[in-house]
C-alpha atoms as a PDB file:
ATOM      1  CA  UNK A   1     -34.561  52.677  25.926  1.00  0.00           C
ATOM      2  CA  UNK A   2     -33.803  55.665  27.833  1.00  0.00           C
ATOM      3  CA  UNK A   3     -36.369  56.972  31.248  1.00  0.00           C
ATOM      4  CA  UNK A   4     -37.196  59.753  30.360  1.00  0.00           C
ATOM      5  CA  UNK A   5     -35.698  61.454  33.584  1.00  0.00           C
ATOM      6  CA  UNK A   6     -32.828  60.454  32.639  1.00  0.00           C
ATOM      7  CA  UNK A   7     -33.220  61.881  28.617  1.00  0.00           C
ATOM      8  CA  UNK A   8     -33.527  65.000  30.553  1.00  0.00           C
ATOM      9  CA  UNK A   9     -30.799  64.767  32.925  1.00  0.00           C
ATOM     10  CA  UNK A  10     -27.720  64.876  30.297  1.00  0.00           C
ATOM     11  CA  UNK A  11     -28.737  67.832  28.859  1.00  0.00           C
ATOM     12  CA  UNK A  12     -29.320  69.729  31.943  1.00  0.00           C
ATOM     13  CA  UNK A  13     -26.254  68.706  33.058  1.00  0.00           C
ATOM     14  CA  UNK A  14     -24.540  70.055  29.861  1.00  0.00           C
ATOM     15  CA  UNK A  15     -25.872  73.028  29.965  1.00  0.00           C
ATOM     16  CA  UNK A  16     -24.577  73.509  33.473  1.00  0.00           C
ATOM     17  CA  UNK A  17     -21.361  72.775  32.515  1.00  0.00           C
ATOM     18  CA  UNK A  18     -21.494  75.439  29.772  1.00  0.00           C
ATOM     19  CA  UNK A  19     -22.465  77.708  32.475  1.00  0.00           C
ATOM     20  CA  UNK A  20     -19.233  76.890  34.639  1.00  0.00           C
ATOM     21  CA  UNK A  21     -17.250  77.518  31.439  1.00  0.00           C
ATOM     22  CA  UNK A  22     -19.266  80.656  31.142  1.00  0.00           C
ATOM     23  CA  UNK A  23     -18.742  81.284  34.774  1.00  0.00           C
ATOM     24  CA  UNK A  24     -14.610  80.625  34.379  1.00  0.00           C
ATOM     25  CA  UNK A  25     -14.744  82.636  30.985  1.00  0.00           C
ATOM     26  CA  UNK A  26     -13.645  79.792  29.136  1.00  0.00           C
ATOM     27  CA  UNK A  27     -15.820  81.417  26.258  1.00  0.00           C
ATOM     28  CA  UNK A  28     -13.792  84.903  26.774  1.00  0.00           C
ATOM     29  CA  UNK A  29     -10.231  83.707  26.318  1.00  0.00           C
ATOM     30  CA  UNK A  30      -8.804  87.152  25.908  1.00  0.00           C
ATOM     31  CA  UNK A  31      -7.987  87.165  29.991  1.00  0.00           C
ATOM     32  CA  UNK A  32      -6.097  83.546  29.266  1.00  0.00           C
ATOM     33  CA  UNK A  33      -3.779  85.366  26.644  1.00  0.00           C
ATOM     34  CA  UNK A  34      -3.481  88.715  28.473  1.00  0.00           C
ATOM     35  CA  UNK A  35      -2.178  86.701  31.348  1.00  0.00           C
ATOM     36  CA  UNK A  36       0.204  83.839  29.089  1.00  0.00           C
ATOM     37  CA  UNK A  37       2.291  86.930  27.007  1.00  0.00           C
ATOM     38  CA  UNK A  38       3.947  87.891  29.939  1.00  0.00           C
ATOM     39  CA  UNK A  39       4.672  84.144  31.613  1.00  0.00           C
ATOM     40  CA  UNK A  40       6.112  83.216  27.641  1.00  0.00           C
ATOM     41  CA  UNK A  41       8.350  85.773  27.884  1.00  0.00           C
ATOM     42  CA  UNK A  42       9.652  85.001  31.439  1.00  0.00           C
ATOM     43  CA  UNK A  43       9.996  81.843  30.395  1.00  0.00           C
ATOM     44  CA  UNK A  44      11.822  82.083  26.914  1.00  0.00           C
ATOM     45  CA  UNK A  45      14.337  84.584  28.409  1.00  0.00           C
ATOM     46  CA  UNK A  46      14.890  82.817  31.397  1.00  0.00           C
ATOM     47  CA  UNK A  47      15.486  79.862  29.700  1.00  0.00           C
ATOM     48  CA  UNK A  48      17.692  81.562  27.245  1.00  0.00           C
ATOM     49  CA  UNK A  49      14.984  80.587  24.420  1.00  0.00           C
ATOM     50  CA  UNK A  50      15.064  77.056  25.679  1.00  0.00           C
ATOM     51  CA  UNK A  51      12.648  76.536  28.795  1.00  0.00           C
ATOM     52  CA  UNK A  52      12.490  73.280  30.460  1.00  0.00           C
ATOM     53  CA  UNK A  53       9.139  71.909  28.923  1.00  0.00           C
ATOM     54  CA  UNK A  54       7.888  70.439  32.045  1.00  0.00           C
ATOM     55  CA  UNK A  55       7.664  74.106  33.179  1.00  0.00           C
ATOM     56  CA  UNK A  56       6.224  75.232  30.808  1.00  0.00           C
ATOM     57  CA  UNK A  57       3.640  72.974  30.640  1.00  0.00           C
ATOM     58  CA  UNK A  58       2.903  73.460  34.337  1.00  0.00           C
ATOM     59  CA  UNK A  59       2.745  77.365  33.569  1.00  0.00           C
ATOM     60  CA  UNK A  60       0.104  77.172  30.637  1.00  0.00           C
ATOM     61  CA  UNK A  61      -2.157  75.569  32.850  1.00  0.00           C
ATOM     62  CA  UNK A  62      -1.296  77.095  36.033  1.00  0.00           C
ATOM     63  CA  UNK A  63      -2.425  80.585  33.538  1.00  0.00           C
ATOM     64  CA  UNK A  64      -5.697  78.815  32.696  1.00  0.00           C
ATOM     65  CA  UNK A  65      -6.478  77.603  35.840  1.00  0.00           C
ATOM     66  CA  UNK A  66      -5.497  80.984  37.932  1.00  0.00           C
ATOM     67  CA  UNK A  67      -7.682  82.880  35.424  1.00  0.00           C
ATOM     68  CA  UNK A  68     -10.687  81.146  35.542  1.00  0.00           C
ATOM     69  CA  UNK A  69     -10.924  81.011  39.172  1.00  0.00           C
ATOM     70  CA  UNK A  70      -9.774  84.923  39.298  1.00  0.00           C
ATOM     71  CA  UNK A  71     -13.394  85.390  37.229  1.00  0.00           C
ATOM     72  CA  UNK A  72     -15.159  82.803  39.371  1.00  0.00           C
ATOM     73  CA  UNK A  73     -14.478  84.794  42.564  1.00  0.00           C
ATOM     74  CA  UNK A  74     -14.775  88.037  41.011  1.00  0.00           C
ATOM     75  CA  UNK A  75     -18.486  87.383  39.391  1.00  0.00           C
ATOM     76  CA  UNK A  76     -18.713  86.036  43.568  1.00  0.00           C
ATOM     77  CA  UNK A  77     -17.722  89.450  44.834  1.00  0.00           C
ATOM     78  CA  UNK A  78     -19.800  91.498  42.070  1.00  0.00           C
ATOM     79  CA  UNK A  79     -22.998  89.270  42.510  1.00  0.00           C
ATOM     80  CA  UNK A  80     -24.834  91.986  43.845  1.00  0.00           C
ATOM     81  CA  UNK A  81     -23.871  94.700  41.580  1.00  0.00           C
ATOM     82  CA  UNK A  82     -23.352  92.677  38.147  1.00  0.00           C
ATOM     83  CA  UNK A  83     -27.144  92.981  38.099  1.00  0.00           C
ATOM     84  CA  UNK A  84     -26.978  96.676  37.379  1.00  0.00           C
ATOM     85  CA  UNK A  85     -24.628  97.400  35.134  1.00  0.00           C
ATOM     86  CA  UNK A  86     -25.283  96.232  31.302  1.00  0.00           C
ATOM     87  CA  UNK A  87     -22.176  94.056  30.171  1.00  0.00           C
ATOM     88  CA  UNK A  88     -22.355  92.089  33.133  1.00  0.00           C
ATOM     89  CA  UNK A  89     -26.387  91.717  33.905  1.00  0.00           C
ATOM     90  CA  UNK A  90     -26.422  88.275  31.811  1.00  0.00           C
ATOM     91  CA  UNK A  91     -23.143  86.908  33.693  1.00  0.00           C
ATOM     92  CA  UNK A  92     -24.083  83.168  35.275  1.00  0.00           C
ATOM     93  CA  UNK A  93     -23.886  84.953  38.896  1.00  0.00           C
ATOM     94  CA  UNK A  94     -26.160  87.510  37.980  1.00  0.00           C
ATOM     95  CA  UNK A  95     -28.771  85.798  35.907  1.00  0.00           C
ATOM     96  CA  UNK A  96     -29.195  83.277  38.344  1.00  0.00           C
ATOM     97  CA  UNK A  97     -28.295  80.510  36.305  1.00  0.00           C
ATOM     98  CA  UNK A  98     -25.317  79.497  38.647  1.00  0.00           C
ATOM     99  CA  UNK A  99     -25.871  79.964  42.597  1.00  0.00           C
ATOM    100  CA  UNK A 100     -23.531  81.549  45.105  1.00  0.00           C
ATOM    101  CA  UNK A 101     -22.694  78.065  46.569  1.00  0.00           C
ATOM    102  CA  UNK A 102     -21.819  76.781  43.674  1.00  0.00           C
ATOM    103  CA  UNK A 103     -19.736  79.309  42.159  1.00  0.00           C
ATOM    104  CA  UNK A 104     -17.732  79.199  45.715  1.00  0.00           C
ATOM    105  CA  UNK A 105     -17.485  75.100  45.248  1.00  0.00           C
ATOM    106  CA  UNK A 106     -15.915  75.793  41.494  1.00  0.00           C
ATOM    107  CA  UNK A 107     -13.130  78.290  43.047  1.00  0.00           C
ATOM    108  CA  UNK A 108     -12.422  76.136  45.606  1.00  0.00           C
ATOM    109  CA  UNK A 109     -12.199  73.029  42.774  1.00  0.00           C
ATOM    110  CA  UNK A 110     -10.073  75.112  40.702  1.00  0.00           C
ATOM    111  CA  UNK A 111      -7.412  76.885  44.071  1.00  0.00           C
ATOM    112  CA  UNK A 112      -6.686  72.927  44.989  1.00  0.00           C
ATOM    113  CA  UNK A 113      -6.247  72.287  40.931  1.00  0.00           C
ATOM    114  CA  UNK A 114      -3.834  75.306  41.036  1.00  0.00           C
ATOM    115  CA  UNK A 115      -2.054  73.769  44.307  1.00  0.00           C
ATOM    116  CA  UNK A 116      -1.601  70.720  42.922  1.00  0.00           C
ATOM    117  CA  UNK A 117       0.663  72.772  40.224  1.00  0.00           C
ATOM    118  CA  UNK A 118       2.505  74.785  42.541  1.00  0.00           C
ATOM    119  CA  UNK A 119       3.495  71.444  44.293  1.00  0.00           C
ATOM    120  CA  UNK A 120       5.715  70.796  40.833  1.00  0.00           C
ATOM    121  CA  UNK A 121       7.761  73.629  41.213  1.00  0.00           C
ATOM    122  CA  UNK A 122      10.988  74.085  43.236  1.00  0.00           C
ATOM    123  CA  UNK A 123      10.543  75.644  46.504  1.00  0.00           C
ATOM    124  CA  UNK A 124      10.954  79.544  45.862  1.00  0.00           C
ATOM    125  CA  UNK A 125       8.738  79.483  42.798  1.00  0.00           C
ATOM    126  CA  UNK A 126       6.123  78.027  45.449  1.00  0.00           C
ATOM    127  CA  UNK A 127       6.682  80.855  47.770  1.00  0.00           C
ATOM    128  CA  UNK A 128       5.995  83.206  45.218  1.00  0.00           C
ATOM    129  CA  UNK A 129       3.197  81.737  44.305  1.00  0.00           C
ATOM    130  CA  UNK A 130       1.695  82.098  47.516  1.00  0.00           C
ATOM    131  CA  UNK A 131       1.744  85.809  46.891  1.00  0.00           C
ATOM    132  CA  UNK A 132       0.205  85.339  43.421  1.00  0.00           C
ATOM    133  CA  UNK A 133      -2.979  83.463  45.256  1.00  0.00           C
ATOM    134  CA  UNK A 134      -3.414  86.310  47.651  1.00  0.00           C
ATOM    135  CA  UNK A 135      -3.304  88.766  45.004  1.00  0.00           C
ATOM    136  CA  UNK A 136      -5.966  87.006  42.734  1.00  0.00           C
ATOM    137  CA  UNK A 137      -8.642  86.524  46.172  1.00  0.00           C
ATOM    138  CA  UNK A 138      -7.466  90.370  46.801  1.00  0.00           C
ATOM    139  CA  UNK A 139      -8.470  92.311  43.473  1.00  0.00           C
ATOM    140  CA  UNK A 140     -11.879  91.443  43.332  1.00  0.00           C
ATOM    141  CA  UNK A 141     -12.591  93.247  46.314  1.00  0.00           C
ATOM    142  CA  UNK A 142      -9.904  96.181  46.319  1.00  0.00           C
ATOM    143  CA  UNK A 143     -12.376  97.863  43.729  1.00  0.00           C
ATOM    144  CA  UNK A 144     -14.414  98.674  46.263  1.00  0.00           C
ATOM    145  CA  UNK A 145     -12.009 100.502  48.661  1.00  0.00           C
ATOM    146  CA  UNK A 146      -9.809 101.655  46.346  1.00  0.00           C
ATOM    147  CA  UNK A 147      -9.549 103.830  43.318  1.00  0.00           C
ATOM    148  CA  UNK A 148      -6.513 102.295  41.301  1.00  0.00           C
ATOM    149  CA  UNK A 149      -7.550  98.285  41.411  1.00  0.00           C
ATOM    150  CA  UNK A 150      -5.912  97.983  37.684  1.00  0.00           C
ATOM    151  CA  UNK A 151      -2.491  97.960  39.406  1.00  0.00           C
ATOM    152  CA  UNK A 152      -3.732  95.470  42.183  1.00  0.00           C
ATOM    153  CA  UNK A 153      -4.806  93.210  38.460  1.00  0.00           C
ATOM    154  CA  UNK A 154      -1.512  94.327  37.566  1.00  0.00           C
ATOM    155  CA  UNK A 155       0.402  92.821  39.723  1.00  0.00           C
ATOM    156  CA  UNK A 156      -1.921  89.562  39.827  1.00  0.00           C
ATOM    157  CA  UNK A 157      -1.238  89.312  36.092  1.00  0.00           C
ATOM    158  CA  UNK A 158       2.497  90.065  36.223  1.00  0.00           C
ATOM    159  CA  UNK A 159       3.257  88.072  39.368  1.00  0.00           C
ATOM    160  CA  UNK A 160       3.749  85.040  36.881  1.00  0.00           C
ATOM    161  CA  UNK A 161       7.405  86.475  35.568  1.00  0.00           C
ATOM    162  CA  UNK A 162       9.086  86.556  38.759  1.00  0.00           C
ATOM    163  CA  UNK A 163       7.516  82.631  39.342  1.00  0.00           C
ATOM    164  CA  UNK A 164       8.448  81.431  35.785  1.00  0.00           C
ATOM    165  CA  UNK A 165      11.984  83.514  37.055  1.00  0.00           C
ATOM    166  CA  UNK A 166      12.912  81.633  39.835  1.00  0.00           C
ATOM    167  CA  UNK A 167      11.061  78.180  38.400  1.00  0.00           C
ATOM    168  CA  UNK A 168      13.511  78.170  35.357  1.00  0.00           C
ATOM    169  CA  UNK A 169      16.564  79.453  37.337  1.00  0.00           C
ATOM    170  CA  UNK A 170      16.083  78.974  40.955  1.00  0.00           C
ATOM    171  CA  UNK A 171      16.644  83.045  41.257  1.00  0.00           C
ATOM    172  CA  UNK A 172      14.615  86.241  40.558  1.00  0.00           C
ATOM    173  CA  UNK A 173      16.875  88.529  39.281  1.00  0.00           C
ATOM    174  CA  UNK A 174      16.583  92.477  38.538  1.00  0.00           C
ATOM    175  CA  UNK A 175      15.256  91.231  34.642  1.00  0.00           C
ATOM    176  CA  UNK A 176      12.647  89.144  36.334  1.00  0.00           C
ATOM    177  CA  UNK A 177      11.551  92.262  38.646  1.00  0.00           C
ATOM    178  CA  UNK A 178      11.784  94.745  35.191  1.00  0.00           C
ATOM    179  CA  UNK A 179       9.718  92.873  33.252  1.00  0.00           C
ATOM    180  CA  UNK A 180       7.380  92.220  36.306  1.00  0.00           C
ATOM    181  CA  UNK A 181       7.141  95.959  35.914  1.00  0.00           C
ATOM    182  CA  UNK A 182       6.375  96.084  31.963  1.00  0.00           C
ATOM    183  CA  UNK A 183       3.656  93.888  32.827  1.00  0.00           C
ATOM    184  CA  UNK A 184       2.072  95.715  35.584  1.00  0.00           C
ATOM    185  CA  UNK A 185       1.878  98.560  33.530  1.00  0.00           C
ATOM    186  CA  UNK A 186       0.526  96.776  30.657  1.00  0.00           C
ATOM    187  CA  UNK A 187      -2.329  96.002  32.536  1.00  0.00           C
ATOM    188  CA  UNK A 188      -2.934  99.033  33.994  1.00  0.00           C
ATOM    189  CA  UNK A 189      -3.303  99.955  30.024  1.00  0.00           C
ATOM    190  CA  UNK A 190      -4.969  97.696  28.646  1.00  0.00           C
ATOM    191  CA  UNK A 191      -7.529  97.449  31.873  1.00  0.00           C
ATOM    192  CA  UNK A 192      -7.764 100.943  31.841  1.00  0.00           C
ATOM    193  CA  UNK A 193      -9.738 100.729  28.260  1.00  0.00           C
ATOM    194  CA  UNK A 194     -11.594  97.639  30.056  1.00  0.00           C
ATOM    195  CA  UNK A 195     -12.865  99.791  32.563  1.00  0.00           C
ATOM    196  CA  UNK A 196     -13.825 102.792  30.477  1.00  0.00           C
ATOM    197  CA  UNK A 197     -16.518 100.718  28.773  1.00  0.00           C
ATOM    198  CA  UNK A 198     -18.397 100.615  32.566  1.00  0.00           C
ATOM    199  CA  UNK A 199     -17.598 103.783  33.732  1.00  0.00           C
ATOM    200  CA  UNK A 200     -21.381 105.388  33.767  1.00  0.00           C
ATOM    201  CA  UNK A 201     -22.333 102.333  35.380  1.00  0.00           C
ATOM    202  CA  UNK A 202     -19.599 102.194  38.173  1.00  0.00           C
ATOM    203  CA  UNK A 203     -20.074 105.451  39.076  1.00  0.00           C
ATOM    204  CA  UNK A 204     -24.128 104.903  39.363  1.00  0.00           C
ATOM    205  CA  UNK A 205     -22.787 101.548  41.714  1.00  0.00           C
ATOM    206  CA  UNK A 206     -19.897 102.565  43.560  1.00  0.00           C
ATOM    207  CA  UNK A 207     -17.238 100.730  42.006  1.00  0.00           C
ATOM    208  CA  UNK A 208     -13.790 102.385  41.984  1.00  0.00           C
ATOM    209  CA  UNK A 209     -11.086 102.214  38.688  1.00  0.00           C
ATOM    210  CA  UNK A 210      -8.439 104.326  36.819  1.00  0.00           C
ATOM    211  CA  UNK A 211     -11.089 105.273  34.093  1.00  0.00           C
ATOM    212  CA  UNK A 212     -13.206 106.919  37.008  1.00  0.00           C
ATOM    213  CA  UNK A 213      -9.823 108.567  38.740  1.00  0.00           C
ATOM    214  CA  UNK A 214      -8.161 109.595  35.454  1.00  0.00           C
ATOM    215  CA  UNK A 215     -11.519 111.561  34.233  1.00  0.00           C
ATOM    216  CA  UNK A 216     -11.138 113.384  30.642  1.00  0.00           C
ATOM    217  CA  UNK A 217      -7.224 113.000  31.202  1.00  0.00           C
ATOM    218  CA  UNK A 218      -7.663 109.206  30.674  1.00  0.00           C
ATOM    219  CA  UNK A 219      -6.365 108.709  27.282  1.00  0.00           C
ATOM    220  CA  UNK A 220      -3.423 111.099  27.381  1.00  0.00           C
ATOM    221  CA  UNK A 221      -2.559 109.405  31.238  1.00  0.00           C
ATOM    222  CA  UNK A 222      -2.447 105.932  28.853  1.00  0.00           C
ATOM    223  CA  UNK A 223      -0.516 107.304  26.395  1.00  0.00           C
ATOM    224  CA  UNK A 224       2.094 108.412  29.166  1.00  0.00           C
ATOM    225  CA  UNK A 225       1.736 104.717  30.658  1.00  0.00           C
ATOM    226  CA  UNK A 226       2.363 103.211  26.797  1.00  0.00           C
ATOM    227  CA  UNK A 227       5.502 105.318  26.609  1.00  0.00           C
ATOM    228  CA  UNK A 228       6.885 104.281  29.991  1.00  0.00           C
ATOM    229  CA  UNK A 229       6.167 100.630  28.671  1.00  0.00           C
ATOM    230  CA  UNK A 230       7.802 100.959  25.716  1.00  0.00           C
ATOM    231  CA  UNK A 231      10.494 102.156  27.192  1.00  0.00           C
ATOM    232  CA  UNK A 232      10.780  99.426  29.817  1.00  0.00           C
ATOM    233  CA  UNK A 233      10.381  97.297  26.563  1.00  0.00           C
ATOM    234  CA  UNK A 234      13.656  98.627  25.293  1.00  0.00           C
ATOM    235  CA  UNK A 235      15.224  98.260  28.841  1.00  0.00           C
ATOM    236  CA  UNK A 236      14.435  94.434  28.948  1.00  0.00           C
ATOM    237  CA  UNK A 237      16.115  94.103  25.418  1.00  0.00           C
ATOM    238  CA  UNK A 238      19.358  95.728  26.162  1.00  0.00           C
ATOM    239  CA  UNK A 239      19.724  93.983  29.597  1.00  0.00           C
ATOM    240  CA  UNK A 240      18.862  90.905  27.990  1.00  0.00           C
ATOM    241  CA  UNK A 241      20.745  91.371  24.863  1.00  0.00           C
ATOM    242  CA  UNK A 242      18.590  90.978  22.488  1.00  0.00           C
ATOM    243  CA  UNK A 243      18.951  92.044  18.772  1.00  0.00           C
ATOM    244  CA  UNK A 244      16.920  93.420  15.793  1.00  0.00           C
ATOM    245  CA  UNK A 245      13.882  90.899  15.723  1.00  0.00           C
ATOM    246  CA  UNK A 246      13.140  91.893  19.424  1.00  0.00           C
ATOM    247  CA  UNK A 247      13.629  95.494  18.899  1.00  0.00           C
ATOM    248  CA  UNK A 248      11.121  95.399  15.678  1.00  0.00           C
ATOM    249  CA  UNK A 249       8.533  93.548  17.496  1.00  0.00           C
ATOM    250  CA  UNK A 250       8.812  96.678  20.257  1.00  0.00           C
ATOM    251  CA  UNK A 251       8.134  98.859  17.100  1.00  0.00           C
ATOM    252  CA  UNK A 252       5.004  96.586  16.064  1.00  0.00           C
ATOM    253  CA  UNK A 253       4.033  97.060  19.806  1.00  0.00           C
ATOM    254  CA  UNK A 254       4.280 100.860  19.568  1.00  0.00           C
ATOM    255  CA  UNK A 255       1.778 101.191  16.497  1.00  0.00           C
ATOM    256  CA  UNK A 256      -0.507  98.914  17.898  1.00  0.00           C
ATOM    257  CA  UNK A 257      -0.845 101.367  20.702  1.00  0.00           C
ATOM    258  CA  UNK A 258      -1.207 103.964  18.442  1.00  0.00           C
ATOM    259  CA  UNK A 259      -3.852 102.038  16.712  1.00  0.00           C
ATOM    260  CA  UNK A 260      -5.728 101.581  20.377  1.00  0.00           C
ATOM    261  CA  UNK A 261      -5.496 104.900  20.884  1.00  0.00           C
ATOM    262  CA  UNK A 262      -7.306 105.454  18.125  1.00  0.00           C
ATOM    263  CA  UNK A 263     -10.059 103.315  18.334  1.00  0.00           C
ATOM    264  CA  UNK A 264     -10.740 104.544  22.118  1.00  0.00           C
ATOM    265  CA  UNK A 265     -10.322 108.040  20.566  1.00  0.00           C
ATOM    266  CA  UNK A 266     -14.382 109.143  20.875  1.00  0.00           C
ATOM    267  CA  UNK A 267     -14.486 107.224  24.094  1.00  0.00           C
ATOM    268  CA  UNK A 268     -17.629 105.039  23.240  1.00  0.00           C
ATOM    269  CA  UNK A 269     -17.529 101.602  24.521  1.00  0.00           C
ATOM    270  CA  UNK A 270     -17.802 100.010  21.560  1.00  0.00           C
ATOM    271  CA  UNK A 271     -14.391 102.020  20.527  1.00  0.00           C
ATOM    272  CA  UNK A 272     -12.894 101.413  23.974  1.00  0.00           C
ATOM    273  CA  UNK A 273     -13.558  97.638  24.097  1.00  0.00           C
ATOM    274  CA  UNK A 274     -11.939  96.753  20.983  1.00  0.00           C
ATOM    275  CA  UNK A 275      -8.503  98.351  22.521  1.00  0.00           C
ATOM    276  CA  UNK A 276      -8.799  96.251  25.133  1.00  0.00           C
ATOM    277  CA  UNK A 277      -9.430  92.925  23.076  1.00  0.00           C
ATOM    278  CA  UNK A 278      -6.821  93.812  20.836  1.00  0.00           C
ATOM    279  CA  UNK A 279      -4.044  94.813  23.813  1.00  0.00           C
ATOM    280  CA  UNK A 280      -3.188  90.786  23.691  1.00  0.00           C
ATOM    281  CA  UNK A 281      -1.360  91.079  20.002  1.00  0.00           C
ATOM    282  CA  UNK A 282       1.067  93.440  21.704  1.00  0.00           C
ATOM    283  CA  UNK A 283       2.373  90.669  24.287  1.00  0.00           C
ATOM    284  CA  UNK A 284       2.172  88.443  21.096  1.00  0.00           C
ATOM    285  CA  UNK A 285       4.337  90.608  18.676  1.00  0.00           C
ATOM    286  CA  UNK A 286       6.493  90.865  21.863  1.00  0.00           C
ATOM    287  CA  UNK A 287       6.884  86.945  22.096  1.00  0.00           C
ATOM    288  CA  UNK A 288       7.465  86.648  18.430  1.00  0.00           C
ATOM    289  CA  UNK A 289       9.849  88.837  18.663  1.00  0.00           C
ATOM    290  CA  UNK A 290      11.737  87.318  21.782  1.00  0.00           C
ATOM    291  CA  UNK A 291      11.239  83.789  19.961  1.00  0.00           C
ATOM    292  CA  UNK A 292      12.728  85.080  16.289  1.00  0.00           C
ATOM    293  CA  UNK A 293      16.126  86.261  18.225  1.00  0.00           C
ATOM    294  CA  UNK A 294      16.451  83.327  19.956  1.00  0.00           C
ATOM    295  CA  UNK A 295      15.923  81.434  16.725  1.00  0.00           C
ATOM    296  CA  UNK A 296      18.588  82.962  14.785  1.00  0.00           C
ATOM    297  CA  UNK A 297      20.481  83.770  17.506  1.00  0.00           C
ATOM    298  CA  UNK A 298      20.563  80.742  19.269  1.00  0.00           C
ATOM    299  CA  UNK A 299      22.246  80.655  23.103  1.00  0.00           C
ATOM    300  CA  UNK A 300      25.550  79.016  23.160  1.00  0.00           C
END
């Protein structure tokens, strides 16, 4: 028969857990797929539709791990102002049910998982990833200093293509750097909608972002950035040569912007938050897409 300390301990200890997963947004997965779109696509056309398993293995978790220690250090940075702003008040941080100490312990748990990662790719791809940890320690603070952090997040979130690039090939080439691009720009979209659900509270706080700087031109400055992304979109295809599938999932990407503009149309947050959550089917129309040409148009 069980002490009864130790009846109590399990459970306490589970629900600590839960709070780390909390804490990593293992409950919020929508950051996991915003960041994976991009890397599958590096990966499938630098592979010619065929990437070496191995790697991609080792990017699907490097994505997942990256991520969740991305949050962990940003709900660090934010601990004092995640208090005051509604979405975030009931973070793990911020409702005290995780300490400072211990969120720091998880990121540092989670950079030497993310090492350990790097260490199975080939020497440039390690290089670059360098860049991609300095980037993910960087954004969470650039907010505060800055008034266009989205493109910081940006390039944290696109800095995966040129990595799966020169993993798969040994090179980064000017496709790898275009669709590095297309990515950056997607998250300056999709974050953009993020970031208009807080903008009352950021401004009360002091927190910088694109919502703030764009103002009442903020939906017709997205618009411009979903044309210019489109358009890259297009770009990648014909320097890629790819065929029809590709070029209808580009189509399917242009009405779902269409539909996000829409729903962020009366700016409410409710409105503004759903664009965001449902930004991720664009990269995954955009995979389906790359994946159908290779398919039944397989490389020689």
């Amino acid at each position: 028969m069980k002490s009864a300390p130790s009846a109590a301990f399990a459970p306490e200890l589970v629900s600590q857990l839960r709070n780390y997963g909390k804490l990593m947004r293992l409950d919020k997965p929508i950051g996991i797929w915003l960041l994976l779109w991009p890397t599958l696509w590096a990966l499938w056309l630098a592979g010619d539709g065929s990437p070496d398993q191995g790697l991609f293995v080792v990017f699907v978790l490097g994505v997942v791990t990256m991520r969740s220690a991305g949050c962990v250090l940003n709900d660090y940075a934010d601990r004092k102002i995640d208090p005051y702003v509604e979405r975030t008040r009931t973070r793990p941080i911020a409702s005290g049910a995780v300490a400072p100490l211990e969120a720091l312990t998880l990121f540092v748990a989670l950079a030497l998982i993310a090492i350990g990662l790097a260490t199975m790719l080939n020497r440039q791809a390690q290089l670059l990833a360098i860049v991609a940890a300095v980037l993910t320690v960087a954004y969470p603070f650039v907010k505060r200093f800055i008034s266009i952090p989205q493109f910081v997040l940006g390039a944290a979130f696109g800095w995966a293509v040129p990595m799966a690039f020169a993993a798969q090939t040994g090179g980064t080439p000017e496709l790898a750097w275009l669709m590095f691009g297309t990515a950056m720009i997607w998250a300056v979209i999709y974050d953009t909608f993020y970031a208009m659900v807080d903008r009352e509270d950021d401004m009360k706080v002091g927190v910088k972002s694109t919502a703030i700087l764009f103002g009442e031109v903020d939906l017709f400055v997205i618009a411009g950035l979903q044309l210019l992304m489109l358009l890259a979109l297009v770009l990648i295809g014909y320097r890629a040569g790819l065929g029809f599938w590709y070029y209808l999932s580009v189509a399917a990407a242009g009405a779902l912007m269409a539909w996000h503009q829409w729903l962020a149309r009366d700016r409410q947050p409710a409105g503004c938050f759903a664009a965001f959550l449902h930004n991720h089917l664009i990269g995954m129309v955009v995979f389906i897409g790359i994946v159908l040409h290779y398919t039944f148009n397989p490389a020689v």
